[in-house]
Protein backbone atom coordinates (compact mmCIF):
# COMPACT_ATOMS: atom_id res chain seq x y z
CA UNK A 1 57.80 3.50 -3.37
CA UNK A 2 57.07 6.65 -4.84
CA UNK A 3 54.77 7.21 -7.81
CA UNK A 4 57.35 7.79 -9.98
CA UNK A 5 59.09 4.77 -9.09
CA UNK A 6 56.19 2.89 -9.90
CA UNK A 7 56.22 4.61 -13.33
CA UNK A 8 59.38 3.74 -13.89
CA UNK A 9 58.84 -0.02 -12.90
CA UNK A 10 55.91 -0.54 -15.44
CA UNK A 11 56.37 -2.85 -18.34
CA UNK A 12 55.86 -1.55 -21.70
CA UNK A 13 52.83 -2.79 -23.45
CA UNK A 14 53.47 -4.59 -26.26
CA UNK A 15 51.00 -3.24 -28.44
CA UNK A 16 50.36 0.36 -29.06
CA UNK A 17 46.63 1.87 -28.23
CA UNK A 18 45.46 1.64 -32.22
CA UNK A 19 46.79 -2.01 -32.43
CA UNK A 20 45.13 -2.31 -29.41
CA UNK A 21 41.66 -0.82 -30.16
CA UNK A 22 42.22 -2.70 -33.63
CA UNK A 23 42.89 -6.13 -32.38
CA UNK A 24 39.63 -6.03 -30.00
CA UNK A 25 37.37 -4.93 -33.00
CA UNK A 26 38.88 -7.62 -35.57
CA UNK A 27 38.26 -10.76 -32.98
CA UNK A 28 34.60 -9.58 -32.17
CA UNK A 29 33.91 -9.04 -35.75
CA UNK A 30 35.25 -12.32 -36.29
CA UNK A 31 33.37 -13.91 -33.35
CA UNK A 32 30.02 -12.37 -34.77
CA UNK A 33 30.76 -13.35 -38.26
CA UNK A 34 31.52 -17.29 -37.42
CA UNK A 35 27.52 -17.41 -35.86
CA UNK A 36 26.42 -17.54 -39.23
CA UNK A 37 26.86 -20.60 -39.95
CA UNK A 38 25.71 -21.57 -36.60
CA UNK A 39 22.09 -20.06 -38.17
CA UNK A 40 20.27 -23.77 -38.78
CA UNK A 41 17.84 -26.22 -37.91
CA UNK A 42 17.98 -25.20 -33.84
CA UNK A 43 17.48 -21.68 -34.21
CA UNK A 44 14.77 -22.14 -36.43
CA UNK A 45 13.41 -24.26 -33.69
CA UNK A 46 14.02 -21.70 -31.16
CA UNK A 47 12.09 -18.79 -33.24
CA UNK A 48 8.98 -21.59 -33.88
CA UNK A 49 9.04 -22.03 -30.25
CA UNK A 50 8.76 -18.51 -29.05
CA UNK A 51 6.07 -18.16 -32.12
CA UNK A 52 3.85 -21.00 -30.96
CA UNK A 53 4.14 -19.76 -26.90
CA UNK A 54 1.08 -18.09 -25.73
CA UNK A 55 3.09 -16.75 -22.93
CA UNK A 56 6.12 -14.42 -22.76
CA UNK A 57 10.07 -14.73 -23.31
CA UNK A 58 11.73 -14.94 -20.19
CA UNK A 59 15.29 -13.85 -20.67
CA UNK A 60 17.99 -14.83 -17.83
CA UNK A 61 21.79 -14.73 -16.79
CA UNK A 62 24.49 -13.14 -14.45
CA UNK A 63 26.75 -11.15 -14.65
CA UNK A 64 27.92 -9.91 -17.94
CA UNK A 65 25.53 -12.37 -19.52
CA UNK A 66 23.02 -10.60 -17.51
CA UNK A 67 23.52 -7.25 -18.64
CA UNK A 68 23.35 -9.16 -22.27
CA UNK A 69 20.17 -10.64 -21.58
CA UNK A 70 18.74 -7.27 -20.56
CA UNK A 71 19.28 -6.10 -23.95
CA UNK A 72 17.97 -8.91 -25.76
CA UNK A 73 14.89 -8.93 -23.25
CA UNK A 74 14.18 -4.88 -24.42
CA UNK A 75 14.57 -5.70 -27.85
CA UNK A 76 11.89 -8.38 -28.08
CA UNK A 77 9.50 -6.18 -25.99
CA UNK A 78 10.19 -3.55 -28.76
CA UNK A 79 9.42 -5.71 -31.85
CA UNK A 80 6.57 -7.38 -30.88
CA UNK A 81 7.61 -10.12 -28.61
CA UNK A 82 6.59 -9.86 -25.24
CA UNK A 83 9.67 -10.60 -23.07
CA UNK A 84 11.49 -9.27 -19.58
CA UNK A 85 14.79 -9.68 -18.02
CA UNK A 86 14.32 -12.10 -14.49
CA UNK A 87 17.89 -11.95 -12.16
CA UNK A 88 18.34 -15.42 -11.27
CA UNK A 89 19.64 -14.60 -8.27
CA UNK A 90 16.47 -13.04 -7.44
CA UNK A 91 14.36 -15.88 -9.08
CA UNK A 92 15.53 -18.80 -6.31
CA UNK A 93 14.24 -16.01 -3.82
CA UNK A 94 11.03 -15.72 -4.79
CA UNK A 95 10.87 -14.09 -8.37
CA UNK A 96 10.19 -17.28 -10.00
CA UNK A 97 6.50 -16.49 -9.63
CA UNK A 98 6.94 -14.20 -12.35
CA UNK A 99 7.37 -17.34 -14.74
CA UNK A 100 3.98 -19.13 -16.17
CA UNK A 101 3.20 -22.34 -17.91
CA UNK A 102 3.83 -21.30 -22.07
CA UNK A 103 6.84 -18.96 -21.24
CA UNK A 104 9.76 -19.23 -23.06
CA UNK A 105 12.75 -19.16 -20.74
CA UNK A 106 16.24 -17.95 -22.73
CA UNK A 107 18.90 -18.54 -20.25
CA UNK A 108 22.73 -17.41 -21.04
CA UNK A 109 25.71 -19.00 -19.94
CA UNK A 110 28.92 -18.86 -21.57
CA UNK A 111 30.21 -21.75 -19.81
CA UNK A 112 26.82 -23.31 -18.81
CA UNK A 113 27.73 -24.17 -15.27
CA UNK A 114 26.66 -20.58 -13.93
CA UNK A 115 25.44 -21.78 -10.39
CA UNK A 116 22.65 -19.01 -9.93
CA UNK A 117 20.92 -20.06 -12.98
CA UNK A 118 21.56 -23.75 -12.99
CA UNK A 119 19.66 -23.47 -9.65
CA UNK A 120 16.42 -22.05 -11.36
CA UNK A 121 16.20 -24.61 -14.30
CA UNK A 122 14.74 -27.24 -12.32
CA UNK A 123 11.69 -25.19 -11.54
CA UNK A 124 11.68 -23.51 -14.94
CA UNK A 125 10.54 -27.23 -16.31
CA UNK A 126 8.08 -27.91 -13.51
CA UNK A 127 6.37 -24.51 -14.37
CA UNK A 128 6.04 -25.88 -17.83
CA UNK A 129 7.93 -23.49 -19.43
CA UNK A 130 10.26 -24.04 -22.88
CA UNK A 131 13.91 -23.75 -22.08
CA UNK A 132 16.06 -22.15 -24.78
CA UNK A 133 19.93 -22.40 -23.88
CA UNK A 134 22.76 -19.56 -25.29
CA UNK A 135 25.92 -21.12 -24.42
CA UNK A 136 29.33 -21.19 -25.35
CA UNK A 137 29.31 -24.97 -24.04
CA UNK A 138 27.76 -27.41 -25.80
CA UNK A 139 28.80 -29.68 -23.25
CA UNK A 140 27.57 -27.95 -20.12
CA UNK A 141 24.43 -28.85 -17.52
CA UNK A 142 22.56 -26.14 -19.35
CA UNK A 143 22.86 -27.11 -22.56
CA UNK A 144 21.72 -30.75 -21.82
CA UNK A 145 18.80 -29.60 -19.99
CA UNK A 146 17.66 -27.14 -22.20
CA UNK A 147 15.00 -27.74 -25.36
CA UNK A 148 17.25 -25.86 -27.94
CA UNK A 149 20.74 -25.52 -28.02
CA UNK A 150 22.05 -22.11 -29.95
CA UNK A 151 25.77 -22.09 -29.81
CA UNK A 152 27.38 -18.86 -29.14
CA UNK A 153 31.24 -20.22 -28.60
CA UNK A 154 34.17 -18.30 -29.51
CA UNK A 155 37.78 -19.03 -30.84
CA UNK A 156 39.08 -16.55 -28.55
CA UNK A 157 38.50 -13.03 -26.51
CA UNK A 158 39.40 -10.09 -27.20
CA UNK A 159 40.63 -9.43 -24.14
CA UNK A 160 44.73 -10.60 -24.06
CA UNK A 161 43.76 -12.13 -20.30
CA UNK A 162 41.23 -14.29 -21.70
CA UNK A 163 39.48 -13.12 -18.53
CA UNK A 164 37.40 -11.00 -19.86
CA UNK A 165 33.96 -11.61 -21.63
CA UNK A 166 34.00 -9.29 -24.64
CA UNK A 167 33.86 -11.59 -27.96
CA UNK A 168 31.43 -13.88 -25.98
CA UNK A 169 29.02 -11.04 -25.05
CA UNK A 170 29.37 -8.90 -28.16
CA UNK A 171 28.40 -12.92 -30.07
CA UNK A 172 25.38 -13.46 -27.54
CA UNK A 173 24.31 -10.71 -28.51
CA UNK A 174 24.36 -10.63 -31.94
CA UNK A 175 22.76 -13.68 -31.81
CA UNK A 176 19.83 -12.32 -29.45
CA UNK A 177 19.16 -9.43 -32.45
CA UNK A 178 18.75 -12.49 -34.56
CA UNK A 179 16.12 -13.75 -32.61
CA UNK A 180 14.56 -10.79 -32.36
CA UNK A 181 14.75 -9.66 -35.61
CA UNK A 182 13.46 -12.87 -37.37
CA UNK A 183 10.94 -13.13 -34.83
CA UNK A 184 9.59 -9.50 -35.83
CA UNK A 185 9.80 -10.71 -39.60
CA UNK A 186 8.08 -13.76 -38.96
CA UNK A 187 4.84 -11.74 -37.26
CA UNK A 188 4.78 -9.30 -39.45
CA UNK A 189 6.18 -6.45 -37.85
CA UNK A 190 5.41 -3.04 -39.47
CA UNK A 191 6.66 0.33 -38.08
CA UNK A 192 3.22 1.36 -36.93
CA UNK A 193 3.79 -1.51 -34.67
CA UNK A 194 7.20 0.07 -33.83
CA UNK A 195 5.55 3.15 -33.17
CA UNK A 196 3.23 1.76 -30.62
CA UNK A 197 6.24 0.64 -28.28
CA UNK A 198 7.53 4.10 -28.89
CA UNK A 199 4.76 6.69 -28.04
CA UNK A 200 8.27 9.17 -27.00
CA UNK A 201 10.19 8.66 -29.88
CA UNK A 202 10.44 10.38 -32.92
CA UNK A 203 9.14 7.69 -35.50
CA UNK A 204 6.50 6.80 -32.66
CA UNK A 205 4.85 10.53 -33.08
CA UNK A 206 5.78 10.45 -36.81
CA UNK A 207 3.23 7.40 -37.37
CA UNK A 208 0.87 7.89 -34.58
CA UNK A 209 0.11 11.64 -34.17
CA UNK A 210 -2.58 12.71 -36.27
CA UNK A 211 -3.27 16.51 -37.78
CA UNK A 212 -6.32 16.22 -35.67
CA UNK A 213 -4.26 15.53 -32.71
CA UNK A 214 -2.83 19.08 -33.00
CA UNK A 215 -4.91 21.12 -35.45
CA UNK A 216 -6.64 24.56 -34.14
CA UNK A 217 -10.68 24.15 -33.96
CA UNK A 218 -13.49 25.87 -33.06
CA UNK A 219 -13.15 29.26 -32.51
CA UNK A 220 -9.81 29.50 -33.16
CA UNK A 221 -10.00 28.66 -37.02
CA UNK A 222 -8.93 32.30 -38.45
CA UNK A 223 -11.83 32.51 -41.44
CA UNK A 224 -13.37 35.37 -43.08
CA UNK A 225 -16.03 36.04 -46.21
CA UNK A 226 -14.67 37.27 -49.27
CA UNK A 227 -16.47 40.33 -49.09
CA UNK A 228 -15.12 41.06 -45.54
CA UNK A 229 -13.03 44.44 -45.53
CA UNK A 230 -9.18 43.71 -45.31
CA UNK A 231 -9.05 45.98 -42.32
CA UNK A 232 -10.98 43.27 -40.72
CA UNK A 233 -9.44 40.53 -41.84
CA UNK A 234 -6.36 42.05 -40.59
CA UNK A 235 -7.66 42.05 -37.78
CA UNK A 236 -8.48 38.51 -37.51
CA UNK A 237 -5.20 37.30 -38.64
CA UNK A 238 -3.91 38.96 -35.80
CA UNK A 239 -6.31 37.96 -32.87
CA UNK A 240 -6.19 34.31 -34.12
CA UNK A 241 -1.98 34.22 -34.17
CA UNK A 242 -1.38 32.10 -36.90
CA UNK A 243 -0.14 34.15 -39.70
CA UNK A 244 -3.09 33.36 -41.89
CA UNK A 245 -6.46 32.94 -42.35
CA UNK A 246 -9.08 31.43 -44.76
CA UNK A 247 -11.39 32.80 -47.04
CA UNK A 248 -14.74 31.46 -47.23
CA UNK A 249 -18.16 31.95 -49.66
CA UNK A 250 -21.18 32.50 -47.70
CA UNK A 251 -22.23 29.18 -47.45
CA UNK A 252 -18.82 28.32 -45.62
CA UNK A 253 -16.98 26.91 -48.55
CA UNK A 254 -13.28 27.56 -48.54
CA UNK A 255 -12.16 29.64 -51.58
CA UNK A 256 -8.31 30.59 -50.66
CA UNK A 257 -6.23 32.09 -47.89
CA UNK A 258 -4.27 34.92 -47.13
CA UNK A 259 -1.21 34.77 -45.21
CA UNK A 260 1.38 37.55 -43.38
CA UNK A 261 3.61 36.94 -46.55
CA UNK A 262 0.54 37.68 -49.13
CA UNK A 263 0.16 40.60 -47.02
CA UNK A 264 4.01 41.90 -47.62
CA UNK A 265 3.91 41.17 -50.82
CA UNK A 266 1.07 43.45 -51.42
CA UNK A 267 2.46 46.26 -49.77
CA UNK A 268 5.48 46.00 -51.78
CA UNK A 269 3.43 45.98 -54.98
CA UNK A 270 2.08 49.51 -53.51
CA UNK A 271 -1.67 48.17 -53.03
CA UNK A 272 -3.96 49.97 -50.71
CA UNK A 273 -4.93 46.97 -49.14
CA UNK A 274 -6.97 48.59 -46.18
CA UNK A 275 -9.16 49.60 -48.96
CA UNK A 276 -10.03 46.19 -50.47
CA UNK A 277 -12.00 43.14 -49.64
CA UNK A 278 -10.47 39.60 -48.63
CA UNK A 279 -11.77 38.05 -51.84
CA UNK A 280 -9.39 40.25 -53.70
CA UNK A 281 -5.92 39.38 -52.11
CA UNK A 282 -6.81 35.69 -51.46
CA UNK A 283 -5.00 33.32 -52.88
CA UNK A 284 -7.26 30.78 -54.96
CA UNK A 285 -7.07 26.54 -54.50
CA UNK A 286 -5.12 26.40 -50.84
CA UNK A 287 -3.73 23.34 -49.98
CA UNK A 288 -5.82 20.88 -48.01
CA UNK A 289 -5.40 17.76 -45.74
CA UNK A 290 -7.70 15.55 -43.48
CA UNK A 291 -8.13 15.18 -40.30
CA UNK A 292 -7.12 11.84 -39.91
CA UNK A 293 -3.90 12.30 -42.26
CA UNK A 294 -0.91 11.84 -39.89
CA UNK A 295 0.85 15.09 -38.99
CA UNK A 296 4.16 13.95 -40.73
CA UNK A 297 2.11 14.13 -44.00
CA UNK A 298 1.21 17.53 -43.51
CA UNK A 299 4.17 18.52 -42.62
CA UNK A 300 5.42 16.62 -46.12
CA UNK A 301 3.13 19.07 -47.49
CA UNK A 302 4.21 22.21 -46.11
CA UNK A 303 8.01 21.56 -47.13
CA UNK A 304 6.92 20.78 -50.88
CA UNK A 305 4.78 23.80 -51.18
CA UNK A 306 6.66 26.10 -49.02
CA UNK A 307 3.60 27.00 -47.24
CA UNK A 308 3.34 26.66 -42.81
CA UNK A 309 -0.14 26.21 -42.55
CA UNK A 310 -3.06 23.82 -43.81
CA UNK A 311 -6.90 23.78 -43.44
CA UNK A 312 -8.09 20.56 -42.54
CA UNK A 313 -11.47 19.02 -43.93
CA UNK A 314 -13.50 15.96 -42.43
CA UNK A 315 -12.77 12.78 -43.80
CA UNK A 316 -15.31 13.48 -46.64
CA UNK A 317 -14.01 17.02 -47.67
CA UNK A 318 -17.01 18.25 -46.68
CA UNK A 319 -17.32 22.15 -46.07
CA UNK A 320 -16.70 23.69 -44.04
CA UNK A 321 -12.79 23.06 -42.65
CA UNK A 322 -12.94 21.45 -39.66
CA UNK A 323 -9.59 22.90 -38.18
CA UNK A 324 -6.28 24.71 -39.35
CA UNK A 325 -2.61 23.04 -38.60
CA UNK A 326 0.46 25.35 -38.52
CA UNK A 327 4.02 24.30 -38.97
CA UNK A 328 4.66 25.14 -35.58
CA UNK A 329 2.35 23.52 -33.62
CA UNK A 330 3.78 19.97 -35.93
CA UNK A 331 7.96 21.04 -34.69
CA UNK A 332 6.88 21.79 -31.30
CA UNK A 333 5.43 18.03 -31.18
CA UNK A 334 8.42 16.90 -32.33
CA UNK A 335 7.99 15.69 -35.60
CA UNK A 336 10.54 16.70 -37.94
């Protein structure tokens, strides 16, 4: 039969691609919505558990429930609660090992019966290990064996088959956020813990880089007297590439900067400025941060004051700066 036989032969759908799309969203919302009041006495149990564990959250399933657990096993990990994903399948062939005495073991099943994992349980309890059971089968050989029972049943799919796990999966795994996420609230969580997961992301270098991480030192701090000749300090600005540079007593203290734009401005007024000293362009009072201050803050700074560059002081202000930090060097670290 040619293709466009076959087109010919094809039934209509009975529901148009919106209705479609629609109907899927409105039963998983649904799904997700009836867990609340599922939310009682045996998933607080479940959360004390994993609290009072020494060990780590072992999370567990196949197939679709698998690729659930995954995500719920990466979520913990990134709130504080030490967890990983074990295959079952791989676990009856030697992973197992992976699993201590005080480990939390969070199996998924929808219908509780899954062979793989079934298959693992009996060692699970001999290793000592808690067993918490997400299953849409109250009834099931998981469910019985395990230590807490959190019931992740649906009235229905969303697929029209039935076939199909979608409402089940998207429910499991709402109710593995739950875990996580009271879990994290229950420890204490606070985004500089976040951060320390997330060393790549952007809130991880907003809370853990500090201006000292990528402030200019040394020799490259672009500093001049007051008395120096602008010529010079020209000259300085230059070498040093920063568009600015500070302007110091003789004992080192700073007394104010002069950037490229101080510079323009000057030249539009019609001064002479190879003909005066540093201490008369400056501009008094600069803006100041520590060394310790995360970069974010300075970069806070630098967008209320319009300004791209800071001098940066020990933490006891003490003279003189310590390092300058330039708006670029905060972007090109990623923090914006």
């Amino acid at each position: 039969m040619q293709w466009q036989e076959l087109e010919k032969a094809r039934i209509k759908p009975i529901m148009s691609i919106r209705e479609t799309a629609k109907k899927v969203i409105q039963a998983e919302a649904q799904a997700v919505a009836a867990l609340s009041e599922r939310i009682d006495a045996s998933f607080e149990k479940a959360v004390e558990i994993i609290l009072a564990s020494h060990g780590r959250v072992v999370v567990s399933g196949m197939g679709k429930s698998g690729l659930i657990g995954q995500k719920i096993a990466s979520t913990m990990a990134s709130t504080g609660t030490p967890a990983f994903f074990l295959h079952p399948a791989e676990g009856i062939h030697g992973d197992l090992g992976m699993i201590m005495k005080g480990d939390v073991v969070i199996a998924i099943s929808n219908s509780g019966e899954t062979e793989e994992l079934l298959r693992i349980l009996p060692v699970v309890k001999r290793l000592g290990a808690s067993l918490i059971a997400m299953s849409g089968n109250p009834d099931s050989t998981l469910s019985r064996m395990a230590d807490v029972y959190l019931d992740v049943s649906v009235s229905e799919e969303a697929c029209p088959l039935g076939l199909a796990p979608t409402s089940s999966t998207t429910a499991t795994l709402a109710m593995g956020d739950a875990l996580a996420v009271a879990l994290l609230v229950q420890r204490g969580f606070k985004e500089e813990d976040f951060a320390i997961f997330h060393p790549g992301g952007s809130l991880g270098k907003k809370l853990l880089l500090r201006v000292e991480d990528l402030m200019h030192s040394g020799e490259s701090i672009p500093l001049v007297t007051e008395e120096t000749q602008m010529q010079e300090a020209l000259f300085v600005i230059t070498a040093k590439g920063l568009g600015v540079t500070g302007v110091t007593d003789r004992d080192g203290n700073l007394l104010g900067v002069i950037t490229d734009g101080d510079l323009r401005r000057a030249l539009e007024r019609g001064e002479e400025i190879l003909k005066i000293t540093a201490g008369s362009l400056m501009r008094r009072g600069p803006k100041r941060i520590l060394r310790t201050d995360l970069a974010a803050a300075a970069l806070q700074t630098m967008e209320r004051y319009a300004i791209t560059s800071l001098f940066v002081f020990d933490d006891d202000g003490s003279q003189p700066p310590c390092g300058v930090i330039h708006l670029h060097d905060i972007l090109k670290a990623g923090i914006a």
